[in-house]
Protein backbone atom coordinates (compact mmCIF):
# COMPACT_ATOMS: atom_id res chain seq x y z
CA UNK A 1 -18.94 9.38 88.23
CA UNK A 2 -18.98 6.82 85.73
CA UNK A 3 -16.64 6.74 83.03
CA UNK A 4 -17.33 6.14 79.16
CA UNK A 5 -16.03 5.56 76.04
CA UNK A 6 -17.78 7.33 72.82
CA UNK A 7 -18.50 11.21 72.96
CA UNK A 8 -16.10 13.53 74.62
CA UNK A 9 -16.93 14.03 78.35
CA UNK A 10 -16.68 17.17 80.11
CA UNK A 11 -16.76 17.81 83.66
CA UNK A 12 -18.50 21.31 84.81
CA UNK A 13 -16.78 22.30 87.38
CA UNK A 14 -19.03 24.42 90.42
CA UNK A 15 -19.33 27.74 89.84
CA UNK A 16 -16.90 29.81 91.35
CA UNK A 17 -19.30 32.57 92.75
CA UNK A 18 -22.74 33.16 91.79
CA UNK A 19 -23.57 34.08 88.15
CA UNK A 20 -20.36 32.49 87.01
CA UNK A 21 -19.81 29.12 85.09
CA UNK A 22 -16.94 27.09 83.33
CA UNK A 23 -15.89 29.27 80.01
CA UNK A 24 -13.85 26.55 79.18
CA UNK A 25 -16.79 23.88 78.88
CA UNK A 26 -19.00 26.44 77.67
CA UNK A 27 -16.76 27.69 74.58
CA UNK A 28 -16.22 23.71 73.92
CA UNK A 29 -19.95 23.24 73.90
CA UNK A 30 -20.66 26.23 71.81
CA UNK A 31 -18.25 25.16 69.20
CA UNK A 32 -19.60 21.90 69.07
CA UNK A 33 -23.50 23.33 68.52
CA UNK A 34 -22.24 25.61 66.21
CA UNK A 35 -21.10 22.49 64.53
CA UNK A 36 -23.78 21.21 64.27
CA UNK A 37 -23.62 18.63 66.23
CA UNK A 38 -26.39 17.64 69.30
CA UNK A 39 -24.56 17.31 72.48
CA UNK A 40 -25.77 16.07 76.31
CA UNK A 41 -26.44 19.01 78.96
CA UNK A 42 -27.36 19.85 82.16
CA UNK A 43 -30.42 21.76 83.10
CA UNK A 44 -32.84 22.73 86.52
CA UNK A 45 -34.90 19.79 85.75
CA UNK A 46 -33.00 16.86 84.20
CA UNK A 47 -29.90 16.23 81.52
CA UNK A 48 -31.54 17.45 78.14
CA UNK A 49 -30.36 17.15 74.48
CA UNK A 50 -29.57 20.42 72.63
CA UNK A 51 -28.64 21.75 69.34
CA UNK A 52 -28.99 24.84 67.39
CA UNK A 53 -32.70 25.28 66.65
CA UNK A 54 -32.04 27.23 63.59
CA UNK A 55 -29.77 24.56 62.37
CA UNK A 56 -32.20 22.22 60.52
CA UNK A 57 -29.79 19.32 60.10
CA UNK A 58 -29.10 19.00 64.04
CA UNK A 59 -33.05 19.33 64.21
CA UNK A 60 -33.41 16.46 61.86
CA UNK A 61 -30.69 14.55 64.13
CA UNK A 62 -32.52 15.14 67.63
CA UNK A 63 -35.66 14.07 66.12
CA UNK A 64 -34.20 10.88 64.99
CA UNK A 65 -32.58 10.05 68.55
CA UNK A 66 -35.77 10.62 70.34
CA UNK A 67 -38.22 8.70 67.81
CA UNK A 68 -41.41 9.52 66.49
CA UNK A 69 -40.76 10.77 63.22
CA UNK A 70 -40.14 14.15 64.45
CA UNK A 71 -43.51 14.65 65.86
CA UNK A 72 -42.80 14.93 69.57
CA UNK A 73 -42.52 18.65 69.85
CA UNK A 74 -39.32 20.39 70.67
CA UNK A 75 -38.62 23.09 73.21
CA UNK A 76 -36.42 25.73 72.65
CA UNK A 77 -34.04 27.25 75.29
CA UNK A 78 -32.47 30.69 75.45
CA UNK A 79 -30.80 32.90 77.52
CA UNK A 80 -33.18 36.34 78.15
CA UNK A 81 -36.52 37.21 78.23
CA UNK A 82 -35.66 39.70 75.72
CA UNK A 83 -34.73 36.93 73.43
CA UNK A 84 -38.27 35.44 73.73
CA UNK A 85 -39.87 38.36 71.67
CA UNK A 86 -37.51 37.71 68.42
CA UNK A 87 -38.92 33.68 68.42
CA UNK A 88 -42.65 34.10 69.51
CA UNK A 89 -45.56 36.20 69.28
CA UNK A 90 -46.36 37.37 72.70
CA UNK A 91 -49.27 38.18 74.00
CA UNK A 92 -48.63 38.50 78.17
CA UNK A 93 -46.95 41.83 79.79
CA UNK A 94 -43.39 40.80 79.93
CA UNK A 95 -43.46 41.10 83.72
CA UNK A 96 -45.21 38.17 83.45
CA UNK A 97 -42.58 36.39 81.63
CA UNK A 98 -40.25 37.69 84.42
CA UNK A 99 -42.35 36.45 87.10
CA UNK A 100 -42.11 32.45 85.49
CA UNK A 101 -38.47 32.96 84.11
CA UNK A 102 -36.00 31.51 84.57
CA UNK A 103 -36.99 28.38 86.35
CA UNK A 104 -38.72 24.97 85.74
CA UNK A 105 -41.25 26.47 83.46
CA UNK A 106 -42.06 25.78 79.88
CA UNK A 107 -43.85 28.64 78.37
CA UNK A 108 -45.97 27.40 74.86
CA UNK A 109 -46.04 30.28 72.74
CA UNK A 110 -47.31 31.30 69.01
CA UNK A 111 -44.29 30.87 66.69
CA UNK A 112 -42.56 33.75 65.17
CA UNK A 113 -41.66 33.91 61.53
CA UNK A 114 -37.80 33.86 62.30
CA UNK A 115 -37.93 30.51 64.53
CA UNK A 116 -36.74 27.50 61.69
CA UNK A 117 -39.59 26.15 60.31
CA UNK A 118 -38.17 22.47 60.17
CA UNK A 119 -38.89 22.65 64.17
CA UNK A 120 -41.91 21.24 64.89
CA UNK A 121 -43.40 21.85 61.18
CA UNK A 122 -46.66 20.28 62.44
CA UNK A 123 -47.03 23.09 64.73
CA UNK A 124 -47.85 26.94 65.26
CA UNK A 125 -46.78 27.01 68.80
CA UNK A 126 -43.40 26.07 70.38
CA UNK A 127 -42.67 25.79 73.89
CA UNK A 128 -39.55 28.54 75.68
CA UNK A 129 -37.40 27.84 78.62
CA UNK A 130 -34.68 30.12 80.46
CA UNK A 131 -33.60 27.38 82.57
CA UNK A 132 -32.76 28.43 86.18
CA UNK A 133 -28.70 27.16 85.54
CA UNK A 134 -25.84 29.92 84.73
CA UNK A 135 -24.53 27.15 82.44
CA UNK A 136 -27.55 26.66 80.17
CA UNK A 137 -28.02 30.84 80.34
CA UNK A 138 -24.37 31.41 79.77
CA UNK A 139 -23.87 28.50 76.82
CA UNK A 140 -27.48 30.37 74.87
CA UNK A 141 -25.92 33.50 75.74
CA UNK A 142 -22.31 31.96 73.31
CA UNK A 143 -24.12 30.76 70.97
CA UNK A 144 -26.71 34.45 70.03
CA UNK A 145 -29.70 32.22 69.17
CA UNK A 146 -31.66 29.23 70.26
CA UNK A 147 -31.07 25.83 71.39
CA UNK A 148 -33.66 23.18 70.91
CA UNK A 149 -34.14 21.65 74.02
CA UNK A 150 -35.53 17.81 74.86
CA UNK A 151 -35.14 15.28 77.59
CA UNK A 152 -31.77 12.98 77.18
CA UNK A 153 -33.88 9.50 76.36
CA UNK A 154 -35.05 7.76 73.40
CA UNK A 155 -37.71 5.03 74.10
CA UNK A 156 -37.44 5.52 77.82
CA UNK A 157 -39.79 8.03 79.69
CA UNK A 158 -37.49 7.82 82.66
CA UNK A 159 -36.34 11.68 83.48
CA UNK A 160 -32.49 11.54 83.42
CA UNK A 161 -30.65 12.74 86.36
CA UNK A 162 -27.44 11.95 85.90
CA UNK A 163 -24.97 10.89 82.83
CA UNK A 164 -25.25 7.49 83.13
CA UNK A 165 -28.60 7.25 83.07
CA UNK A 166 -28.52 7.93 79.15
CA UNK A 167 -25.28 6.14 77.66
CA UNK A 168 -27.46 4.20 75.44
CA UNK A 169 -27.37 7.74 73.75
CA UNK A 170 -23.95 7.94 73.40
CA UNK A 171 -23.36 6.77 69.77
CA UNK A 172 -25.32 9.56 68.93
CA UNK A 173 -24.04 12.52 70.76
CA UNK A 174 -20.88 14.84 70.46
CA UNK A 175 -20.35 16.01 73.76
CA UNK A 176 -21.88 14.71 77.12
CA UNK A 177 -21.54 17.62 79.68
CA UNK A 178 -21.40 16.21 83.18
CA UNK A 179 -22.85 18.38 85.73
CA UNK A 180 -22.87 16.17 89.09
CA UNK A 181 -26.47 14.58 89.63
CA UNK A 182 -29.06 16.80 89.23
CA UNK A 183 -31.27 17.24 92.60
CA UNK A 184 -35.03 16.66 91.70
CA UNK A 185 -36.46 13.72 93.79
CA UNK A 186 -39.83 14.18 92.02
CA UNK A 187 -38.18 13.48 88.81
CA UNK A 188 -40.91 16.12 87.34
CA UNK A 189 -39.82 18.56 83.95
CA UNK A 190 -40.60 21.46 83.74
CA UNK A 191 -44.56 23.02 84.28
CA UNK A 192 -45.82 23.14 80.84
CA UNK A 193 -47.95 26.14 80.43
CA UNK A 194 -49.86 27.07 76.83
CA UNK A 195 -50.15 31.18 76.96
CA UNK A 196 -50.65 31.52 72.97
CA UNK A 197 -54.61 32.82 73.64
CA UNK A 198 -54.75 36.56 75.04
CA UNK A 199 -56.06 36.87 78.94
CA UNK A 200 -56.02 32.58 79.11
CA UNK A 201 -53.86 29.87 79.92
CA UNK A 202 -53.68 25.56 79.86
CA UNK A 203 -51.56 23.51 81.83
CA UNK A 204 -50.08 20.65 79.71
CA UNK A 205 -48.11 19.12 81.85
CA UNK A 206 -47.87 20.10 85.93
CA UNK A 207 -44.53 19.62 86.25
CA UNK A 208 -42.51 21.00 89.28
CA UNK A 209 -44.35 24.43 89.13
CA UNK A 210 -47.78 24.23 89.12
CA UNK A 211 -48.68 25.82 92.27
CA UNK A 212 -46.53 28.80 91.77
CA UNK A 213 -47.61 28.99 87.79
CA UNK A 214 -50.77 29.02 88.60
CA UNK A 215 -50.91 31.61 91.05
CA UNK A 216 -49.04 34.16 89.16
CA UNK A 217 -51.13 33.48 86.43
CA UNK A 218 -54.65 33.91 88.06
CA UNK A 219 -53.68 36.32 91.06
CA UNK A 220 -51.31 38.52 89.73
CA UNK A 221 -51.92 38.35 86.59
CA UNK A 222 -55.85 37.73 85.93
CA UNK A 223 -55.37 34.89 83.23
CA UNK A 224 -58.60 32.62 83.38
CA UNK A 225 -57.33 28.45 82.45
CA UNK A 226 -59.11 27.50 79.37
CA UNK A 227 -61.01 24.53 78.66
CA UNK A 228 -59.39 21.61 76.84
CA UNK A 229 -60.58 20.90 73.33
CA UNK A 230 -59.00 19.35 70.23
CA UNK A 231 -56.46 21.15 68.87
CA UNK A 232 -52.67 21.08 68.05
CA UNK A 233 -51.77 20.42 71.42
CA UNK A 234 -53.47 16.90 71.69
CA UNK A 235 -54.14 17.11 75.66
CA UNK A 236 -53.09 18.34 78.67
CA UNK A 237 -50.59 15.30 79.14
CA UNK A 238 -49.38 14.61 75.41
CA UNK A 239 -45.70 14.41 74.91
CA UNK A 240 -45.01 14.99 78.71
CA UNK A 241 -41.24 13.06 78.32
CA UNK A 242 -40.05 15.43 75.71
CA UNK A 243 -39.87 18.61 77.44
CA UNK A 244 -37.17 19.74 79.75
């Protein structure tokens, strides 16, 4: 583990027994969100950088740490399916959403009216994780809404696996949350997946799920892939870095 000086490090201990994390780190974590503040975290995929998504200061403050002028699109993260419906417009049975979540998929969605319009202003759609991690569940769970959700680099499009990998960061951060390495020797995010048009779906990015995506999607489910054309999702591989 490598030591640094600059935001407060905390160490997530194992879970005791399944479906059980660290309240201690969790409660810290919270507090600082609820702060405002945009703090380091472990996911499935990677180490991501969260805040509250309805908090449109720590927005402004994420998109300044990754670049871009706040046009790299921002995922948002929470803790139930159910919790989907109050952020998006939905338009796939919700055993669907079960089928794909949680785990390493991103699921790009029609906005809602509620989600904070400061969050990717430039588009309708936003992209929805439940991250396969009791932490990440547990800590959205704490906090009752949101988190917006991106990979922990700036410039770099390395995927960051471990703390160190990110201390240029650390000026800019809270609270780094140190989680052990994460295990993904593909270094792959999350499979993007656009479901915003009824009975279709686009891959943006394949990610670490493609193969199971996909076949829920067309076997189960029925969903035809659509056809890329211009649109507000520039291509299939736009913005791959920015997505946990």
């Amino acid at each position: 583990m490598c030591f640094r000086s600059g935001p407060e490090l905390l160490l997530l201990r194992q879970q005791l027994f399944e479906g059980q994390t660290d309240e201690n780190v969790v409660s810290r974590i919270a507090k600082a969100l609820k702060e405002g503040q945009v703090v380091a975290v472990p996911t499935d995929t990677m180490y991501g950088l969260a805040c509250l998504a309805q908090n449109s200061e720590a927005v402004s403050k994420i998109y300044d740490i990754k670049g871009g002028n706040g046009h790299n699109p921002l995922a948002i993260c929470v803790g139930e399916i159910q919790d989907i419906y109050k952020y998006c417009k939905v338009k796939v049975k919700e055993e669907l959403l079960s089928d794909l979540l949680p785990g390493p998929v991103t699921l790009v969605l029609e906005r809602s009216e509620v989600l904070n319009k400061d969050l990717n202003p430039f588009t309708s759609l936003v992209g929805v994780r439940i991250p396969d991690h009791v932490f990440m569940r547990r800590l959205c769970q704490m906090c009752a809404e949101p988190l917006a959700l991106t990979s922990a680099n700036s410039g770099s499009h390395i995927i960051p696996l471990d703390t160190h990998e990110f201390q240029e960061l650390d000026s800019k951060l809270a609270v780094v949350v140190h989680g052990g390495k994460i295990e993904n020797q593909s270094r792959l995010g999350s499979t993007v997946v656009d479901l915003s048009v009824h009975g279709k779906y686009r891959i943006i990015r394949p990610g670490l799920a493609l193969s199971s995506t996909v076949d829920v999607l067309e076997h189960k489910y029925g969903l035809s892939e659509e056809p890329w054309e211009d649109g507000p999702l520039k291509s299939p591989h736009a913005e791959t870095h920015t997505k946990c």
